[in-house]
C-alpha atoms as a PDB file:
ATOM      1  CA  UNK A   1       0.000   0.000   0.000  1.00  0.00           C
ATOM      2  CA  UNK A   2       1.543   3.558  -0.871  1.00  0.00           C
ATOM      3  CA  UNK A   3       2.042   5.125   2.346  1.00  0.00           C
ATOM      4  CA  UNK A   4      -0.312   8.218   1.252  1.00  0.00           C
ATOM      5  CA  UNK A   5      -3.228   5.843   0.830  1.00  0.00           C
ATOM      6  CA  UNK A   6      -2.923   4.941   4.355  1.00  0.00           C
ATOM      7  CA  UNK A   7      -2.142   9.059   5.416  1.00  0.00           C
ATOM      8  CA  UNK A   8      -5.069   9.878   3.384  1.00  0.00           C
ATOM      9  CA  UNK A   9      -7.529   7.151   5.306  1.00  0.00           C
ATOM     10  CA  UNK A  10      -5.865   8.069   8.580  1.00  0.00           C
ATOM     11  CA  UNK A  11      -6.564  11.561   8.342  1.00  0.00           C
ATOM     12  CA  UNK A  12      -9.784  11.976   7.293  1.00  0.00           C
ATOM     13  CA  UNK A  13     -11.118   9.562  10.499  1.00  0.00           C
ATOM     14  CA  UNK A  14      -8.971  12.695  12.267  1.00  0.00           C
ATOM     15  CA  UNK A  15     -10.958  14.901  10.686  1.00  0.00           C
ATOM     16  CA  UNK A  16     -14.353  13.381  11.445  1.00  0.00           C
ATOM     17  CA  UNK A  17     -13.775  13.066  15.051  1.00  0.00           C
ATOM     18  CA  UNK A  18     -12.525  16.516  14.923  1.00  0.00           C
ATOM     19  CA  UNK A  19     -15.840  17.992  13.648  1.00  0.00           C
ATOM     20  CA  UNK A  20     -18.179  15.652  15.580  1.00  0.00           C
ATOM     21  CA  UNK A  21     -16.377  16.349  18.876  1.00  0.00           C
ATOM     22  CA  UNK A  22     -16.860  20.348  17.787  1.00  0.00           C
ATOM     23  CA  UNK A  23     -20.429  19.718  16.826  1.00  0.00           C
ATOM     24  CA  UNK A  24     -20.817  17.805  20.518  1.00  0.00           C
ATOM     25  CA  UNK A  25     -21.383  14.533  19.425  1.00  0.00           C
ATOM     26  CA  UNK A  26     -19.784  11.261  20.603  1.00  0.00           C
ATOM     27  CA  UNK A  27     -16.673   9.528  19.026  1.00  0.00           C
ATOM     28  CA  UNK A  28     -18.308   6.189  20.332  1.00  0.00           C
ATOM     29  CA  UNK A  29     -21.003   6.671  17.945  1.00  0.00           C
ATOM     30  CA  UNK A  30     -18.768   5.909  14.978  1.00  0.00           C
ATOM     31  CA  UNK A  31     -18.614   2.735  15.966  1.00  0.00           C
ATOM     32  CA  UNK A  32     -22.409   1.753  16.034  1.00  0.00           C
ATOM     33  CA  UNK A  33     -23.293  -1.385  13.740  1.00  0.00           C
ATOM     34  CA  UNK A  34     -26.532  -0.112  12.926  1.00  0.00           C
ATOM     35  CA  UNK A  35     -25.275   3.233  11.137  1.00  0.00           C
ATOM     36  CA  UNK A  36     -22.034   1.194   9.622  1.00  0.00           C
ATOM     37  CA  UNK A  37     -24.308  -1.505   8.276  1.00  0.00           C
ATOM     38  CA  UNK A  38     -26.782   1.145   6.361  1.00  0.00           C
ATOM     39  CA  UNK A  39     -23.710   3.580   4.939  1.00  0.00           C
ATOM     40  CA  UNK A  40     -21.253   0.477   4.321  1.00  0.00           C
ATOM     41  CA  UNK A  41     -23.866  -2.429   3.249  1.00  0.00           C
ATOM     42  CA  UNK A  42     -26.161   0.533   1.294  1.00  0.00           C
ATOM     43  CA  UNK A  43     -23.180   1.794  -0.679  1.00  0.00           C
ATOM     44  CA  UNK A  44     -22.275  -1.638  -1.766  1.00  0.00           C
ATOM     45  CA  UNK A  45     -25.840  -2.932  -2.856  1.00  0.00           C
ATOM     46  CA  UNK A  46     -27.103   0.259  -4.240  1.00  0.00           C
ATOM     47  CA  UNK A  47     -23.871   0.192  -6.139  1.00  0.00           C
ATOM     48  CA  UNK A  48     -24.417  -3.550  -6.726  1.00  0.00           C
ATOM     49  CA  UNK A  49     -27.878  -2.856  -8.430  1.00  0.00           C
ATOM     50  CA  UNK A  50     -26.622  -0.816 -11.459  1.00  0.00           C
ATOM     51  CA  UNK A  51     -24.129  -3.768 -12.388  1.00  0.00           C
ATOM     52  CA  UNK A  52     -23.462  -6.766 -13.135  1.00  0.00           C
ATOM     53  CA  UNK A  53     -22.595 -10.019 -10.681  1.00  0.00           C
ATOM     54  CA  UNK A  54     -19.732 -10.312 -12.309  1.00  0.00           C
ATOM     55  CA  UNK A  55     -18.904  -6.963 -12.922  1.00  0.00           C
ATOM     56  CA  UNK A  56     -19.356  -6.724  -9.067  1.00  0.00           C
ATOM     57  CA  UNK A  57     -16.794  -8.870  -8.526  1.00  0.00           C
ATOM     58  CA  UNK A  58     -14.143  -7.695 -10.435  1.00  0.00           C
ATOM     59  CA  UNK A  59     -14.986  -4.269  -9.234  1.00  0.00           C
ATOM     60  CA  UNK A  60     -14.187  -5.642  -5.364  1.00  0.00           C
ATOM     61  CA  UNK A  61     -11.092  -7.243  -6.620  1.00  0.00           C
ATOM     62  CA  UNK A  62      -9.962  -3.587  -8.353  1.00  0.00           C
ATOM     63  CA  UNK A  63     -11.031  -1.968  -4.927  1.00  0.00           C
ATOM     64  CA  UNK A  64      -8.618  -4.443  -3.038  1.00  0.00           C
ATOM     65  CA  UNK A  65      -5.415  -4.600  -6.059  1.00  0.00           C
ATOM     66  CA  UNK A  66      -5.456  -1.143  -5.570  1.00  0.00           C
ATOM     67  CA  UNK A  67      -5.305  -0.753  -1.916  1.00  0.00           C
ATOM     68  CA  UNK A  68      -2.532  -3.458  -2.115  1.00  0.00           C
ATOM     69  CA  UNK A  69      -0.106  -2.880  -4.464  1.00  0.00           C
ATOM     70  CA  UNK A  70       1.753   0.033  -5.274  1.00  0.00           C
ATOM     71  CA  UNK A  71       0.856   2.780  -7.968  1.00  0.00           C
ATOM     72  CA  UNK A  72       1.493   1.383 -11.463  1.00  0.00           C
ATOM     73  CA  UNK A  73       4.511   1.742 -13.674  1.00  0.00           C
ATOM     74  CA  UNK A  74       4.189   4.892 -16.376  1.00  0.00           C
ATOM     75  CA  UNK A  75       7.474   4.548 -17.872  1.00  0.00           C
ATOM     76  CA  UNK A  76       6.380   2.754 -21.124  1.00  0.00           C
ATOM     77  CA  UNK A  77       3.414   3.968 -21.485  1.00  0.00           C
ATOM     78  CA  UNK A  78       5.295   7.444 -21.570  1.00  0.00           C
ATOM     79  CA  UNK A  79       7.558   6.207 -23.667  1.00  0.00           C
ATOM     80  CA  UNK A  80       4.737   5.606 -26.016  1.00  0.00           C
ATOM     81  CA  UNK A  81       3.086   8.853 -26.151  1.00  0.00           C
ATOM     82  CA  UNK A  82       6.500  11.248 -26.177  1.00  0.00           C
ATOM     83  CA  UNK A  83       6.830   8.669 -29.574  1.00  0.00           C
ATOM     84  CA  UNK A  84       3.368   9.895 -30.791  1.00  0.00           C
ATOM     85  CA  UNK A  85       4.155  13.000 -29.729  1.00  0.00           C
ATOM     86  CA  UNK A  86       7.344  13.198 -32.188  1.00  0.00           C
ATOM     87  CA  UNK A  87       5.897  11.319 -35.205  1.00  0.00           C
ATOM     88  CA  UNK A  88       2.707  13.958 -35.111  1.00  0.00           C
ATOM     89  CA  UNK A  89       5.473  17.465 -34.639  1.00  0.00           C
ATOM     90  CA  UNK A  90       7.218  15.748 -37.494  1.00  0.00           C
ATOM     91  CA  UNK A  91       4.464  14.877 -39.747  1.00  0.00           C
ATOM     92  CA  UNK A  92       1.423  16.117 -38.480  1.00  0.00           C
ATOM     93  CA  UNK A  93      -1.750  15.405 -36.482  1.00  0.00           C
ATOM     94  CA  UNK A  94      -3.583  14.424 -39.214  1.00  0.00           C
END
């Protein structure tokens, strides 16, 4: 996991308990199953209703490649486009 994934996650639950402890609320109420079921399950099946099972799936796998590995490799891909780029200032666009 890049290290700003987990910086990014990490301070955004900072800032939540920031502003509910401002707005008087209680940190402990995070951590009630009955709100975390209806934002966490309701995301996933409302989300699961405009797709595919199997488009589902891979979409779950995606969600958990990208919070595991690191960011992908650009070098060829750049390599590829600064070649474009010369072949259309030589000849063209079009």
């Amino acid at each position: 996991m890049d290290p700003i994934t987990l910086i990014g996650i990490v301070v955004a639950f900072v800032i939540v308990l920031v502003v509910l402890t401002i707005e008087g609320g209680s940190a402990a109420s995070l951590l009630l199953i009955p709100p975390l079921l209806l934002v966490f399950g309701g995301t996933l099946f409302i989300g699961a209703a405009g797709m595919s099972f199997g488009l589902l799936i891979a979409s779950l796998k995606a969600a958990g490649k990208a919070l595991v590995t690191g960011p992908p490799k650009y070098n060829r891909l750049m390599e590829t486009l600064v070649a474009c780029a010369k072949i259309a200032t030589r000849d063209g666009v079009l």
